[in-house]
N, C-alpha and C. Protein backbone atom coordinates (compact mmCIF):
# COMPACT_ATOMS: atom_id res chain seq x y z
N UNK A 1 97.06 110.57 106.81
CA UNK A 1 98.25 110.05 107.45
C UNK A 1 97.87 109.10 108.57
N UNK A 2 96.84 109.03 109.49
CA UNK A 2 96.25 108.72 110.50
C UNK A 2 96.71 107.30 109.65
N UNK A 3 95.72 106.56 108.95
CA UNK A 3 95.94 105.41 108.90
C UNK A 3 96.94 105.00 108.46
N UNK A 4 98.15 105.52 107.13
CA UNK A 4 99.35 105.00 107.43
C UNK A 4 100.20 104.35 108.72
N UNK A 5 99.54 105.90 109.44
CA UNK A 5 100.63 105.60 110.82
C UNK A 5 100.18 104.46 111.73
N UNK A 6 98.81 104.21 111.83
CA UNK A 6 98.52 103.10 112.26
C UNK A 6 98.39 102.13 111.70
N UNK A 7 98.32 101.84 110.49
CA UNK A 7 98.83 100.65 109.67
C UNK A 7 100.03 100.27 110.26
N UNK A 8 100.95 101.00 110.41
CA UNK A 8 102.17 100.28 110.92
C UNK A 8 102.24 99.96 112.59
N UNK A 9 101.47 100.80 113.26
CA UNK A 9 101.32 100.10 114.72
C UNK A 9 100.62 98.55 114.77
N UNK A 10 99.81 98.99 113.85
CA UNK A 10 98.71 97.43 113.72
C UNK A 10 99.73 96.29 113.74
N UNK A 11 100.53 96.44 112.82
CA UNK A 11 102.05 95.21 112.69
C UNK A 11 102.53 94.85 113.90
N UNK A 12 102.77 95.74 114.47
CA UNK A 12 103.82 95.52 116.20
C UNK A 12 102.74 95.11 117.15
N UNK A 13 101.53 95.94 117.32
CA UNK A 13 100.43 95.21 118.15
C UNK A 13 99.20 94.56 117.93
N UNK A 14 98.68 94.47 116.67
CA UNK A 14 97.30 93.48 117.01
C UNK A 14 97.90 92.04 116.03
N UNK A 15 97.21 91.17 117.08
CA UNK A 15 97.36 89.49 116.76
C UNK A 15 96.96 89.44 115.10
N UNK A 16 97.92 89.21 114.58
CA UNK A 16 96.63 88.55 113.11
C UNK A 16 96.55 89.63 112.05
N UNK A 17 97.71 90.50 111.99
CA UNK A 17 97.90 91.43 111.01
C UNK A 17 98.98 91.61 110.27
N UNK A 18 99.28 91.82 109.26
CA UNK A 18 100.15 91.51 108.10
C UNK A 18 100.99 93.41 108.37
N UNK A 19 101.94 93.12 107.68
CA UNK A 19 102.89 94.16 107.69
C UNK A 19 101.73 95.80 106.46
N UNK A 20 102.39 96.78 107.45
CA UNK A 20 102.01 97.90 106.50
C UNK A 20 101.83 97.99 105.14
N UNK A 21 101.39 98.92 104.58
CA UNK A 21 101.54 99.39 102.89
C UNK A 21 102.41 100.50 103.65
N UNK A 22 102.82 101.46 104.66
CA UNK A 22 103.77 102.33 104.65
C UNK A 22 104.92 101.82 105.03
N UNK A 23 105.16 100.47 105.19
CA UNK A 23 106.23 99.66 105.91
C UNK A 23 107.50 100.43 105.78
N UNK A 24 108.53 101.35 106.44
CA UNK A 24 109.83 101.68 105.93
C UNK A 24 111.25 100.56 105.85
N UNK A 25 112.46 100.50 105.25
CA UNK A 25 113.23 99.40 104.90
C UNK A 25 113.26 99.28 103.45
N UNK A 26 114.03 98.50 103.21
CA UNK A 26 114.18 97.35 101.92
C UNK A 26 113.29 97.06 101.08
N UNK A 27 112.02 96.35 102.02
CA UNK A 27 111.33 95.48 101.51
C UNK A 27 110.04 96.70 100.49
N UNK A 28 109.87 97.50 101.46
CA UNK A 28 108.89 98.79 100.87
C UNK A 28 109.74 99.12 99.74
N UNK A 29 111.11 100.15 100.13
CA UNK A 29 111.21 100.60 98.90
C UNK A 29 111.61 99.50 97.49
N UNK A 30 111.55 98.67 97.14
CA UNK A 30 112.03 97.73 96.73
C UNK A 30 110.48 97.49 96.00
N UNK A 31 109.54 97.57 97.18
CA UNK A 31 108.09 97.48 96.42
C UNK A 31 108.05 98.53 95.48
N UNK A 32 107.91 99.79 96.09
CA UNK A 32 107.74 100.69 95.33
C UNK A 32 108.42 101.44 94.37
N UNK A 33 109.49 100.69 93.99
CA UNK A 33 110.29 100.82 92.68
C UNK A 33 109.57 99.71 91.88
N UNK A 34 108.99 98.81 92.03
CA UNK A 34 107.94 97.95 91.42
C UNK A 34 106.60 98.87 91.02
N UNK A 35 105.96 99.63 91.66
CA UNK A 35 105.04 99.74 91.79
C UNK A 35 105.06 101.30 90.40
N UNK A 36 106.68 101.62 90.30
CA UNK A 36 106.72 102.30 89.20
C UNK A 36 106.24 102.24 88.02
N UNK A 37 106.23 100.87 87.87
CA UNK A 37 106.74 100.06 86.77
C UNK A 37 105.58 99.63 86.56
N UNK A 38 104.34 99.54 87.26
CA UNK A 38 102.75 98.89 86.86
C UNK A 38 102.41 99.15 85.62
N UNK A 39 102.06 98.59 84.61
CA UNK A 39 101.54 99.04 83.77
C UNK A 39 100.69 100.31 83.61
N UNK A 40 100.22 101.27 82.88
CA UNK A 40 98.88 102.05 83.03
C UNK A 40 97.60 101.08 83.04
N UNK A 41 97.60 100.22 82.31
CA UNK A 41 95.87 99.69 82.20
C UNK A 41 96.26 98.42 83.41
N UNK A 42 95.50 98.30 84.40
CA UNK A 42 95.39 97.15 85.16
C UNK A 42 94.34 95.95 84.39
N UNK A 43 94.41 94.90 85.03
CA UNK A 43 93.71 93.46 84.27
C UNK A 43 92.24 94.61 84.37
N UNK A 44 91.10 93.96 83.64
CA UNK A 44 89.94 94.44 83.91
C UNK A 44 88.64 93.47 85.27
N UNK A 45 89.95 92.11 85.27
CA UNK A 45 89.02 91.44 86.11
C UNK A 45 90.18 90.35 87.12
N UNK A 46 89.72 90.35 88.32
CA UNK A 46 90.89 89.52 89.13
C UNK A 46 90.31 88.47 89.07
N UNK A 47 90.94 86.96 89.03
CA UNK A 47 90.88 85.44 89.40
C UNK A 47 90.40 85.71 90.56
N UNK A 48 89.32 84.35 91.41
CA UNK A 48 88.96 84.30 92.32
C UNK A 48 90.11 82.86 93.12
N UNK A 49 89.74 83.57 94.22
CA UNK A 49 91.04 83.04 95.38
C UNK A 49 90.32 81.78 96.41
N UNK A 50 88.78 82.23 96.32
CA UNK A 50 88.13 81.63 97.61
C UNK A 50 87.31 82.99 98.07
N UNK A 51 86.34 81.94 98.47
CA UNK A 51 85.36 83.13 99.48
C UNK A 51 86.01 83.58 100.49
N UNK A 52 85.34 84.39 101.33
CA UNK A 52 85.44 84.80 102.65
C UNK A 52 84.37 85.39 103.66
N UNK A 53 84.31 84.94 104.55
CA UNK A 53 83.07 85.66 105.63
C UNK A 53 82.68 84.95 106.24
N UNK A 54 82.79 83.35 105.38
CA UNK A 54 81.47 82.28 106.17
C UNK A 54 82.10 81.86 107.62
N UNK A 55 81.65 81.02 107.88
CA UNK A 55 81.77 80.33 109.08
C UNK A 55 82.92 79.65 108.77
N UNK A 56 84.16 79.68 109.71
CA UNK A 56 85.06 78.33 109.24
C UNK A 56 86.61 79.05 108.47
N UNK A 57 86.19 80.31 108.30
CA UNK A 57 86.86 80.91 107.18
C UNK A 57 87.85 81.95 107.84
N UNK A 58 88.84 82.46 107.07
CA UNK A 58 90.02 83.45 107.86
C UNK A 58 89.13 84.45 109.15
N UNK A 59 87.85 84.77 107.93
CA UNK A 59 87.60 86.12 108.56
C UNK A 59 85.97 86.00 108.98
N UNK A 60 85.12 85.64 109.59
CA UNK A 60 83.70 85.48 109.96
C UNK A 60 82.98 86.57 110.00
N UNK A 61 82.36 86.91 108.91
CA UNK A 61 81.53 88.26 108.62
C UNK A 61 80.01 87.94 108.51
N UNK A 62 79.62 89.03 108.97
CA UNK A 62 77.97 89.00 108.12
C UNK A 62 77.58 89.16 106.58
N UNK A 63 78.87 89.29 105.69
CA UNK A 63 78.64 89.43 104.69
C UNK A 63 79.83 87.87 104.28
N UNK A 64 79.95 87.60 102.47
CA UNK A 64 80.77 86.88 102.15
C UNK A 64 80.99 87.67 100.71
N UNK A 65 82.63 86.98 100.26
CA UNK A 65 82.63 88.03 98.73
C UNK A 65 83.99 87.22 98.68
N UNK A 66 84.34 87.17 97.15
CA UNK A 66 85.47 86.37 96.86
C UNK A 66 86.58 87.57 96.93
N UNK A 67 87.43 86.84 97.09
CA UNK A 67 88.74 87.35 97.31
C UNK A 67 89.69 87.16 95.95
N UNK A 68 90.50 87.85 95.54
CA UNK A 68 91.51 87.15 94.82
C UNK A 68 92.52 86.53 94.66
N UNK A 69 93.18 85.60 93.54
CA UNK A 69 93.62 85.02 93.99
C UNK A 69 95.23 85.50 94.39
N UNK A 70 95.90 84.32 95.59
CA UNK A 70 96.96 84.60 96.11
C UNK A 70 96.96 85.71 97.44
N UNK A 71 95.49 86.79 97.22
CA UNK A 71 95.81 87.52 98.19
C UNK A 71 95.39 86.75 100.02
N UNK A 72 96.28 87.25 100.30
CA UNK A 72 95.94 86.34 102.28
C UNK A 72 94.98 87.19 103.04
N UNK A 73 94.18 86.50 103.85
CA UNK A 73 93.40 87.16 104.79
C UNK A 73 93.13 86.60 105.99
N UNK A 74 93.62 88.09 107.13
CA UNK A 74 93.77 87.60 108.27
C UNK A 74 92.92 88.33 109.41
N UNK A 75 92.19 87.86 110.04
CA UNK A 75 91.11 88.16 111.30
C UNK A 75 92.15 89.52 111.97
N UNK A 76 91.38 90.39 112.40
CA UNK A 76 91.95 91.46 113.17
C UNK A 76 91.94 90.91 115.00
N UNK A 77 92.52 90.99 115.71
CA UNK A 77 92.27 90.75 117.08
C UNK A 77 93.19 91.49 117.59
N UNK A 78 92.69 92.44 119.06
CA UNK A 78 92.95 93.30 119.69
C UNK A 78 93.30 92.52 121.01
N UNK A 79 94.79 93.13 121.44
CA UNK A 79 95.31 92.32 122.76
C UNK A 79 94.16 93.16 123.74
N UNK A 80 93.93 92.11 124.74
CA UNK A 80 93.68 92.16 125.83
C UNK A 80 93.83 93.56 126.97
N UNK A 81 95.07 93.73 126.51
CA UNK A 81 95.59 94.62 127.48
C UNK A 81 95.61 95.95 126.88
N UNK A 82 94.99 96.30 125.71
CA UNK A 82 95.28 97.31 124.51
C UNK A 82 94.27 98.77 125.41
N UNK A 83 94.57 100.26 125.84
CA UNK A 83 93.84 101.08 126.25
C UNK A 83 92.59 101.28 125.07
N UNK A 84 91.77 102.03 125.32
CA UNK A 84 90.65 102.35 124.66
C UNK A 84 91.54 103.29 123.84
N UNK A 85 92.28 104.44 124.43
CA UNK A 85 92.79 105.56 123.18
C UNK A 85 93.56 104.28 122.06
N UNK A 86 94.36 103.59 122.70
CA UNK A 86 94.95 103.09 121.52
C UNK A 86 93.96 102.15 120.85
N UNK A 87 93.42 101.84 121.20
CA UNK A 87 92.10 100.66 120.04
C UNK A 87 91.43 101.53 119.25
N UNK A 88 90.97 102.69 119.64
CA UNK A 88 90.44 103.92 118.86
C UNK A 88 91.75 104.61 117.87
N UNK A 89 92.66 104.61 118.26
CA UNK A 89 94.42 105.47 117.35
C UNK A 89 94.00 104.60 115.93
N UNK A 90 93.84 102.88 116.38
CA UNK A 90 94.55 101.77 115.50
C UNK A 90 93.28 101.32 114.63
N UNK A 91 92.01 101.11 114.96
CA UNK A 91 91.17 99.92 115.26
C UNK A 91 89.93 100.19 114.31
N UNK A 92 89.46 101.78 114.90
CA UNK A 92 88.21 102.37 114.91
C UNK A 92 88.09 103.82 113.31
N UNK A 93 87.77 103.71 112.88
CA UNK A 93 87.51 105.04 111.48
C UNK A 93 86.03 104.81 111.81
N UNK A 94 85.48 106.55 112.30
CA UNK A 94 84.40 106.73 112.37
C UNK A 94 83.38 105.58 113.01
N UNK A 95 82.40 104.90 112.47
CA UNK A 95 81.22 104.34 113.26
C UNK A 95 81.71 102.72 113.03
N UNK A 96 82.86 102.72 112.27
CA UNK A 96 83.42 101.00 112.52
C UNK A 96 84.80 100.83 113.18
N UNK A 97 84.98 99.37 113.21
CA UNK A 97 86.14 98.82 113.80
C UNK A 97 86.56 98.07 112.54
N UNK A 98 88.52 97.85 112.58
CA UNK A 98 88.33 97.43 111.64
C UNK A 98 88.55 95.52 112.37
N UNK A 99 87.98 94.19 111.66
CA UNK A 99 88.14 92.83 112.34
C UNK A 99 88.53 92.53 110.97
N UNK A 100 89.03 92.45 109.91
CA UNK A 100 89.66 91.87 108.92
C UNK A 100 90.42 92.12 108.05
N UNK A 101 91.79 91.59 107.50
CA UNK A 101 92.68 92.43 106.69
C UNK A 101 93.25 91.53 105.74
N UNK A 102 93.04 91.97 104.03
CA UNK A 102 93.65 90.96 102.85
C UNK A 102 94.67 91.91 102.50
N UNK A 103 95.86 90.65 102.65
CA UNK A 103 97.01 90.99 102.20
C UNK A 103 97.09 91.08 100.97
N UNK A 104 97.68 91.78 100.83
CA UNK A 104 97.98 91.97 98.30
C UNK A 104 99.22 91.21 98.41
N UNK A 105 100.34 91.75 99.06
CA UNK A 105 101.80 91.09 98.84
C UNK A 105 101.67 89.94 98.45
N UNK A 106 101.69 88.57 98.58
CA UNK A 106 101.34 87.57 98.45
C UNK A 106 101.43 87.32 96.94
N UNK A 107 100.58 88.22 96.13
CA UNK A 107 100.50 88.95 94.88
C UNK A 107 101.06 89.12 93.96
N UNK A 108 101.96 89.97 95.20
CA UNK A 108 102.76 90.99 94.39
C UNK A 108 102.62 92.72 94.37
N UNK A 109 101.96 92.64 95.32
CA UNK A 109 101.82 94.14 95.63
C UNK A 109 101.44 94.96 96.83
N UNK A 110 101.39 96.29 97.37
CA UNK A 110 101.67 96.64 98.14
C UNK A 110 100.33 97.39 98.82
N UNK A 111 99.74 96.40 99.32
CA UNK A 111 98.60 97.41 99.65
C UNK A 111 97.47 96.05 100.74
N UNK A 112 96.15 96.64 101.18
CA UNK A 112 95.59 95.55 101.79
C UNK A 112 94.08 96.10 101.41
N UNK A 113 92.80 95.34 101.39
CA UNK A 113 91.84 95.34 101.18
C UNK A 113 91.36 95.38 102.96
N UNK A 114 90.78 95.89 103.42
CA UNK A 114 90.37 96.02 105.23
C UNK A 114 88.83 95.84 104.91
N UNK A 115 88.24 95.06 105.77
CA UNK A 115 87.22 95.03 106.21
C UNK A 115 86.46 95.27 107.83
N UNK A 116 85.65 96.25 108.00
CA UNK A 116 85.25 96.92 108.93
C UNK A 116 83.69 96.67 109.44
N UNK A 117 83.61 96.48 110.65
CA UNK A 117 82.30 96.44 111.14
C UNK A 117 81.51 97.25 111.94
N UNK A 118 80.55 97.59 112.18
CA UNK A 118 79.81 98.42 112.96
C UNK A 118 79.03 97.87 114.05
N UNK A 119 77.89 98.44 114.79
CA UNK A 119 77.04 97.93 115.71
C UNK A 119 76.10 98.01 115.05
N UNK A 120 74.66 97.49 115.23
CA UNK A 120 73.86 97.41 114.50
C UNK A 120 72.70 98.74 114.96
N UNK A 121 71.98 99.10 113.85
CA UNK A 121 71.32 100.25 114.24
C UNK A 121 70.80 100.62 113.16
N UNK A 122 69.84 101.76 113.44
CA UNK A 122 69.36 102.54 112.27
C UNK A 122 70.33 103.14 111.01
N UNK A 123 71.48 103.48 110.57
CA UNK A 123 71.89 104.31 110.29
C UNK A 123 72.32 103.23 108.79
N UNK A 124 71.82 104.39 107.65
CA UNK A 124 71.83 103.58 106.33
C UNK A 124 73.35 103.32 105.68
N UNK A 125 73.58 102.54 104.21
CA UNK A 125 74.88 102.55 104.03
C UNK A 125 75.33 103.99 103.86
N UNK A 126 74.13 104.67 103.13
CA UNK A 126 75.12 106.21 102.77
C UNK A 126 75.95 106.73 104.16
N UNK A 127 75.26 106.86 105.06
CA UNK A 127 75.60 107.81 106.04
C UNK A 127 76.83 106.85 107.19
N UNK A 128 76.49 105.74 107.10
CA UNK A 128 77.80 104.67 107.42
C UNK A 128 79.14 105.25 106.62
N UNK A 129 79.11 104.91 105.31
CA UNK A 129 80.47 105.55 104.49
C UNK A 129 80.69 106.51 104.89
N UNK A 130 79.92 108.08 105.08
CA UNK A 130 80.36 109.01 104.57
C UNK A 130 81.09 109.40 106.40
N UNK A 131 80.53 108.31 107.14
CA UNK A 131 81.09 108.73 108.74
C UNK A 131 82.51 108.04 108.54
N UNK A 132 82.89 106.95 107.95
CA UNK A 132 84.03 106.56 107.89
C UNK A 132 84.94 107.62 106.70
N UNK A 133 84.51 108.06 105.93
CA UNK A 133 85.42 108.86 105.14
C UNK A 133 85.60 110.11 105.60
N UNK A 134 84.83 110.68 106.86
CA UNK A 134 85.02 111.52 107.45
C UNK A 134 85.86 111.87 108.75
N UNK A 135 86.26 110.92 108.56
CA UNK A 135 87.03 110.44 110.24
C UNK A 135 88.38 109.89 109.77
N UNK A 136 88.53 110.35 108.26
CA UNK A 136 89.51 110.57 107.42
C UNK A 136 90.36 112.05 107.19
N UNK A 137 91.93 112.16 107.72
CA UNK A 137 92.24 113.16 107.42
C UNK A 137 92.76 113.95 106.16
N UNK A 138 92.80 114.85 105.09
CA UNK A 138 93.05 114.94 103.97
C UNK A 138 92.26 114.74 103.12
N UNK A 139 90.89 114.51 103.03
CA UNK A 139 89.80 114.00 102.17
C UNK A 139 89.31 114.81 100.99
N UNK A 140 90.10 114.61 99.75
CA UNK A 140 88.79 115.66 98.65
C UNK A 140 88.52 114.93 97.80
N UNK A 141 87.47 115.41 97.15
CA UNK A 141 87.24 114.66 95.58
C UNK A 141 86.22 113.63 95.97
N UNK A 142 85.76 113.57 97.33
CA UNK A 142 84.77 112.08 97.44
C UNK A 142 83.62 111.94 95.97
N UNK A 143 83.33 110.61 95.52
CA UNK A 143 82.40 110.40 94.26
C UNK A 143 81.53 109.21 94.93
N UNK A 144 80.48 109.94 95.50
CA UNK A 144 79.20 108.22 95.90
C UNK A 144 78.51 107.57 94.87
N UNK A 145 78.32 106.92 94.39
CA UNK A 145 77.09 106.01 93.99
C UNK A 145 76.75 104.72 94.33
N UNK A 146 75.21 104.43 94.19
CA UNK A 146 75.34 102.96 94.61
C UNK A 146 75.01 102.17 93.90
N UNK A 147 75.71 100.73 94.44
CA UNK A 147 75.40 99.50 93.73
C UNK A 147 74.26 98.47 93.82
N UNK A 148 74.15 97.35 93.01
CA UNK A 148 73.46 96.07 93.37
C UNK A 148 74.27 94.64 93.16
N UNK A 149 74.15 94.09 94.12
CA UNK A 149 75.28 92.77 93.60
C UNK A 149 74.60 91.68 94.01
N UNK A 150 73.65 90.69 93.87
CA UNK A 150 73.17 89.51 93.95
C UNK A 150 72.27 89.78 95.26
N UNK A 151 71.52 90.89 94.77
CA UNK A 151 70.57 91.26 96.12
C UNK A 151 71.03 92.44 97.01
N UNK A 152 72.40 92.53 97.02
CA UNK A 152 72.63 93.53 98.30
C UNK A 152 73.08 94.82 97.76
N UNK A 153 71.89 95.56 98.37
CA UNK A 153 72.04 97.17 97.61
C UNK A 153 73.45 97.64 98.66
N UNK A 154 74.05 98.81 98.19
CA UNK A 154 75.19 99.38 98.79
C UNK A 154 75.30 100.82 98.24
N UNK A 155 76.63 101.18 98.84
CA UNK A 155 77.20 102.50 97.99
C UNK A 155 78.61 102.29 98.24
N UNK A 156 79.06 102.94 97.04
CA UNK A 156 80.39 102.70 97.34
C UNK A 156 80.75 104.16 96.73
N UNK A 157 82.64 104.30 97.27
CA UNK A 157 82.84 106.13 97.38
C UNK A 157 84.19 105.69 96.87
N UNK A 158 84.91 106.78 95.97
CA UNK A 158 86.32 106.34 95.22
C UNK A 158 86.15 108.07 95.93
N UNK A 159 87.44 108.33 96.24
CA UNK A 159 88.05 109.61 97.00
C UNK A 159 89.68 109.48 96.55
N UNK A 160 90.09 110.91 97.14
CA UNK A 160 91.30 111.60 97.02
C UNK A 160 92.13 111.21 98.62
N UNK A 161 93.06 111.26 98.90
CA UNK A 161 93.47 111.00 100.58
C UNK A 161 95.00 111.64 99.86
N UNK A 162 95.37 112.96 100.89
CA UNK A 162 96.67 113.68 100.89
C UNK A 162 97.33 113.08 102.50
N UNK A 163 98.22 112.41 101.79
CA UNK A 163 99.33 111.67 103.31
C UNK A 163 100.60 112.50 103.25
N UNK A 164 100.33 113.30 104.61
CA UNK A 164 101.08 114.46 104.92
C UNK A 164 102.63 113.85 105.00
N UNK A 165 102.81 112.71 105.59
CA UNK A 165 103.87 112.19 105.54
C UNK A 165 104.68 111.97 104.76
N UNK A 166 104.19 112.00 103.82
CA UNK A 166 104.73 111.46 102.54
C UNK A 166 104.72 112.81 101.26
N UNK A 167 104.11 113.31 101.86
CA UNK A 167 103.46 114.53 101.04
C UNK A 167 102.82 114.47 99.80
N UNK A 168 101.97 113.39 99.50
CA UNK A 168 101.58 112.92 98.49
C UNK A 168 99.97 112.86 98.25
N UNK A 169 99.20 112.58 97.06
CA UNK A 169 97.68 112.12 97.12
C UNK A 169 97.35 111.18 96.81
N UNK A 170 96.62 110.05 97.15
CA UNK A 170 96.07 109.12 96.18
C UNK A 170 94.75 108.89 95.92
N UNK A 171 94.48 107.61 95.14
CA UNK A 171 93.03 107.63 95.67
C UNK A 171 92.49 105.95 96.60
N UNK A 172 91.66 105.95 96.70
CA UNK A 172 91.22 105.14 97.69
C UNK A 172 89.60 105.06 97.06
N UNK A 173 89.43 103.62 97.47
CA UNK A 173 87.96 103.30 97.38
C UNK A 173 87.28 102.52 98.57
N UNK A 174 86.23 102.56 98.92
CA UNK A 174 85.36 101.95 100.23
C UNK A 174 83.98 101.64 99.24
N UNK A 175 82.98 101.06 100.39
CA UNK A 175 81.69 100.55 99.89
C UNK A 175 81.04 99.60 101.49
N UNK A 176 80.23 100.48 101.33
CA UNK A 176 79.30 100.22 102.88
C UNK A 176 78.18 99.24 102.27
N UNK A 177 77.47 98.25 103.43
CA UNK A 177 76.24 97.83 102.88
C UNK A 177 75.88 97.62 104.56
N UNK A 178 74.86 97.84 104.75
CA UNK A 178 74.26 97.36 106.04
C UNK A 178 73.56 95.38 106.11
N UNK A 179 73.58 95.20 107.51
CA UNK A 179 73.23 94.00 107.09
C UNK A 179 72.63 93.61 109.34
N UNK A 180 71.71 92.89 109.52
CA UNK A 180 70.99 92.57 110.81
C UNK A 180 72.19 92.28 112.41
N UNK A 181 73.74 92.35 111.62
CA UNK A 181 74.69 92.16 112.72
C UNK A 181 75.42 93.42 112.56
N UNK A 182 75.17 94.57 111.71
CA UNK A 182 75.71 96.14 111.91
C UNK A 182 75.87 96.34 110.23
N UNK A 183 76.35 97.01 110.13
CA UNK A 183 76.76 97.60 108.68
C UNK A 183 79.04 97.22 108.76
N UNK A 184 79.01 96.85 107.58
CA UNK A 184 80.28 96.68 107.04
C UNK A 184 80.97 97.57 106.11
N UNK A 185 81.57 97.90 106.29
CA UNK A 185 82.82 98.74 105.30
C UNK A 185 83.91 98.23 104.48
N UNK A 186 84.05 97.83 103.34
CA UNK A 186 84.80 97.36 102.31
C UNK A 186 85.74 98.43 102.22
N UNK A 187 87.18 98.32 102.40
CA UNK A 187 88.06 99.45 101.80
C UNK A 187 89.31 98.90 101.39
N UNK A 188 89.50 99.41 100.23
CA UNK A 188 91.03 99.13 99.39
C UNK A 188 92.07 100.58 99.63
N UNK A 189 92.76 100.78 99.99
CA UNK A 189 94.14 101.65 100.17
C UNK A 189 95.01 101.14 98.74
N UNK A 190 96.14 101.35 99.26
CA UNK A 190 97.35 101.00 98.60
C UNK A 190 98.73 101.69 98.87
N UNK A 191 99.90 101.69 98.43
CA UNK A 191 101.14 102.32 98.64
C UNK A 191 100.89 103.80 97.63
N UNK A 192 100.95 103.66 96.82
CA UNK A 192 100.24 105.14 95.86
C UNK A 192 99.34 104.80 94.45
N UNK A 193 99.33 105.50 93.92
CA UNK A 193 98.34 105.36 92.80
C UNK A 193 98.09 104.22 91.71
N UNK A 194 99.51 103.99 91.60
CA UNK A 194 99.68 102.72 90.36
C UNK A 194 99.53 101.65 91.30
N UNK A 195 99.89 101.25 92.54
CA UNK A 195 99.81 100.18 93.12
C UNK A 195 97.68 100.00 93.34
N UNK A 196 97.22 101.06 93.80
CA UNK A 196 96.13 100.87 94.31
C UNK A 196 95.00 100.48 92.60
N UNK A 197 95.55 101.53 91.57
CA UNK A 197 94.60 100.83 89.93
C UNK A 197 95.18 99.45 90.07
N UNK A 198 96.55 99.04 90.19
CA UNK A 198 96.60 97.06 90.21
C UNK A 198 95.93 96.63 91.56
N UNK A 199 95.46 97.02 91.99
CA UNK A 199 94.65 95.51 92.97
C UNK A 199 93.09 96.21 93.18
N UNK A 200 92.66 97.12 92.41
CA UNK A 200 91.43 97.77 92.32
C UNK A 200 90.57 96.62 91.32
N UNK A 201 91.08 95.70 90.53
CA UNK A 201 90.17 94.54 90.45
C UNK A 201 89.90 93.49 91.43
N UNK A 202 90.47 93.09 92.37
CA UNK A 202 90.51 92.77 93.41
C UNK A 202 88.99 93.13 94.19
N UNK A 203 89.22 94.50 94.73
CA UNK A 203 88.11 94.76 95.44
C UNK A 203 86.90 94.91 94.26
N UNK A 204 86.82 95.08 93.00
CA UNK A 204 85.64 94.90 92.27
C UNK A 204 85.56 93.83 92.12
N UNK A 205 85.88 92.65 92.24
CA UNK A 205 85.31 91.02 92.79
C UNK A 205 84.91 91.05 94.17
N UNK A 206 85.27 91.82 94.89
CA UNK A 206 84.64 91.58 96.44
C UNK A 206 83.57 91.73 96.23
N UNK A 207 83.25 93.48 95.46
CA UNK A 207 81.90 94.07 95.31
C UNK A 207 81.10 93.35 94.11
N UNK A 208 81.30 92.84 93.56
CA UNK A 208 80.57 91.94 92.62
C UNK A 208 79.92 90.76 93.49
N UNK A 209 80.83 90.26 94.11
CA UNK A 209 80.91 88.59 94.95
C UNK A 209 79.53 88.94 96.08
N UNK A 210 79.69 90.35 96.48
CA UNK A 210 79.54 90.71 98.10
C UNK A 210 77.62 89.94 98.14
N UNK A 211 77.54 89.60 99.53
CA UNK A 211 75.94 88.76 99.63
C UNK A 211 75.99 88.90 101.47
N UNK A 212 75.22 89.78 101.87
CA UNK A 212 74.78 89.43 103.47
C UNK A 212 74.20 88.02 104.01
N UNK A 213 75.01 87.30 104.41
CA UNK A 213 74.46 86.42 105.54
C UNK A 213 74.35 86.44 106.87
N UNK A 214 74.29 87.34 107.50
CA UNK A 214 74.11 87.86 108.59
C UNK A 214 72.89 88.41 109.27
């Protein structure tokens, strides 16, 4: 629930962030009478939209990875005046912050791809993920393995998340890779299950695309 609920603070206070996946109103439920309706089999592969990471670009990462297409991406920035509890409520899951957020709506759907950064240090991708999925409330079913994508070893974790709010489960996927400016966190959410299998090709072009320049 934690991040639902701050998904939607993120909207009202940080510069440069797109509306919730728990958004309440019209516009949500309206999504998610759509989101009924997803097919069972999603595409097996998303169109590419444009990179992201480099220099010049929505979001300036130590890593780069294509995006898909139509979805928007917007730099995270924290007001000025924001307390530490609340930058930690909104900002922070475990050993990252989050500085980047791809919109799906745009799309056509209800959910965002977040990208997260760390400080730099000893601490490998496994144990990076498993601090961010731990600093997760509701967590079962976690599944690790890791990848290779044009050089950059990783791991990535598909999990269970029960949102008390809603009283519901879904699943969720992340994928850590370390890199000389901290370690990064790749994570896809969504509104519930059928929404998150349609834009789960999405983030498997990130993780295909993904290359440290940092």
């Amino acid at each position: 629930m934690r991040r639902g609920l701050s998904a939607v603070l993120l909207a009202g206070v940080l510069a440069g962030c797109g509306a919730s996946e728990d958004d309440a109103g019209s516009t949500a439920a309206s999504e998610a009478g759509k989101s009924s309706a997803t097919p069972s089999s999603a595409p097996s592969a998303a169109a590419s939209g444009g990179t992201l990471g480099a220099k010049g670009s929505a979001c300036e990462l130590p890593v780069t990875f294509e995006t898909a297409a139509k979805w928007k991406a917007e730099s995270i920035a924290a007001p000025k005046d924001a307390s530490e509890d609340l930058l930690d409520a909104l900002l922070r899951q475990g050993p990252v912050d989050g500085v980047c957020e791809i919109d799906a709506k745009p799309a056509g759907h209800v959910g965002f791809i977040r990208v997260y950064q760390g400080k730099p240090g000893g601490a490998d991708a496994r144990t990076v993920l498993k601090g961010f999925v731990g600093a997760e409330k509701g967590v079962s079913e976690e599944k690790y393995t890791t990848f290779t994508a044009g050089g950059v070893s990783g791991v990535e974790v598909s999990y269970r998340v029960h949102v008390e709010l809603l009283d519901e489960t879904k699943t969720e996927h992340a994928l850590a890779v370390t890199t000389p400016e901290g370690p990064v966190v790749i994570h896809l959410g969504g509104l519930d299950d059928a929404e998150h299998k349609a834009m789960l090709p999405a983030f498997e072009l990130a993780e295909r695309t993904l290359r440290v320049t940092g």
